[in-house]
Protein backbone atom coordinates (compact mmCIF):
# COMPACT_ATOMS: atom_id res chain seq x y z
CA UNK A 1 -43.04 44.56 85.95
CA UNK A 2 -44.40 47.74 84.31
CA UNK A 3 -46.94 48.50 86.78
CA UNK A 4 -45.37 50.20 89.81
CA UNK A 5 -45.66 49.04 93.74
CA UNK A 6 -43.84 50.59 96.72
CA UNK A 7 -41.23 48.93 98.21
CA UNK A 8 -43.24 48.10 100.90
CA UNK A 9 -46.01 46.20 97.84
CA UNK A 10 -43.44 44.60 96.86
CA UNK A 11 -42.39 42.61 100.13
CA UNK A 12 -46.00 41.98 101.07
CA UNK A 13 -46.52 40.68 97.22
CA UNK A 14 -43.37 38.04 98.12
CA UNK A 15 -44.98 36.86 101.21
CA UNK A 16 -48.16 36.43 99.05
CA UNK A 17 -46.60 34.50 96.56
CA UNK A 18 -45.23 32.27 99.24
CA UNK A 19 -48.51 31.73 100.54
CA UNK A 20 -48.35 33.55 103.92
CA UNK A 21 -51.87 35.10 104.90
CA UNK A 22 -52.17 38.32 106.08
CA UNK A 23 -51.40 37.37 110.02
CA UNK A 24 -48.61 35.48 108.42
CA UNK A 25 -46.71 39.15 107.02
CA UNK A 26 -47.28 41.44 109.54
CA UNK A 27 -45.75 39.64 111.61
CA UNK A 28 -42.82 39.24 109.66
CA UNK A 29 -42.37 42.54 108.41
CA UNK A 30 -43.58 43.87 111.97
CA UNK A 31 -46.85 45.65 110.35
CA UNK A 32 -50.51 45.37 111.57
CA UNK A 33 -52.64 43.12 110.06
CA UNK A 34 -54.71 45.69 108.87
CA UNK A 35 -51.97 47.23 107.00
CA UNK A 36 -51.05 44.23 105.55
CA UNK A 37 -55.02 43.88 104.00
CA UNK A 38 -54.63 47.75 103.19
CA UNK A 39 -51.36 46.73 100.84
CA UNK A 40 -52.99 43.41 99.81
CA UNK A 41 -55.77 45.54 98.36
CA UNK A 42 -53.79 48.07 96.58
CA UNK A 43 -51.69 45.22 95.23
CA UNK A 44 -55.14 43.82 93.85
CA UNK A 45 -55.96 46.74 92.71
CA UNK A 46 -52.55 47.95 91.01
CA UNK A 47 -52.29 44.45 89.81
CA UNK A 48 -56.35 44.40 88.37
CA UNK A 49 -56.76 40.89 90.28
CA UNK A 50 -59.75 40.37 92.99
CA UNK A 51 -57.82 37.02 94.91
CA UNK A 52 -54.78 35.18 95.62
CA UNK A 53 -55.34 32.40 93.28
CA UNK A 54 -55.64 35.28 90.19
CA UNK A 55 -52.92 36.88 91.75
CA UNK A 56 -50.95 33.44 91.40
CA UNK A 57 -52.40 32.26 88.09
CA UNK A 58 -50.60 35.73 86.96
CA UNK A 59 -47.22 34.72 87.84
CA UNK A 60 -47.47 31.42 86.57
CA UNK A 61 -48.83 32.62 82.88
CA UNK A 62 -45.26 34.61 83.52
CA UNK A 63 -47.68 38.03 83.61
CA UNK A 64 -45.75 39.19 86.79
């Protein structure tokens, strides 16, 4: 991937593409849930994607 994410993006963006929701990851990676929408929204951002399901349809086109 060209575009760069922390290392921290890039765990959340795992958990995303396994479907966990954002209650779902911070409790795994032992974040807030806040945090977790904080990255989420970067990732969006970084990513130019407004949802999951774009987020998803990226990897599948083989984008990500």
């Amino acid at each position: 991937m060209s575009i760069r994410l922390t290392d921290r993006q890039e765990e959340v963006l795992e958990h995303l593409f396994q479907g966990s929701n954002a209650a779902d990851i911070a409790e795994r990676l032992g974040l807030s849930v806040e945090t977790v929408r904080v990255h989420t929204k970067r990732i969006f951002r970084k990513l130019d994607v407004h949802s999951k399901t774009e987020l998803l349809a990226k990897r599948i086109r083989g984008e990500l």
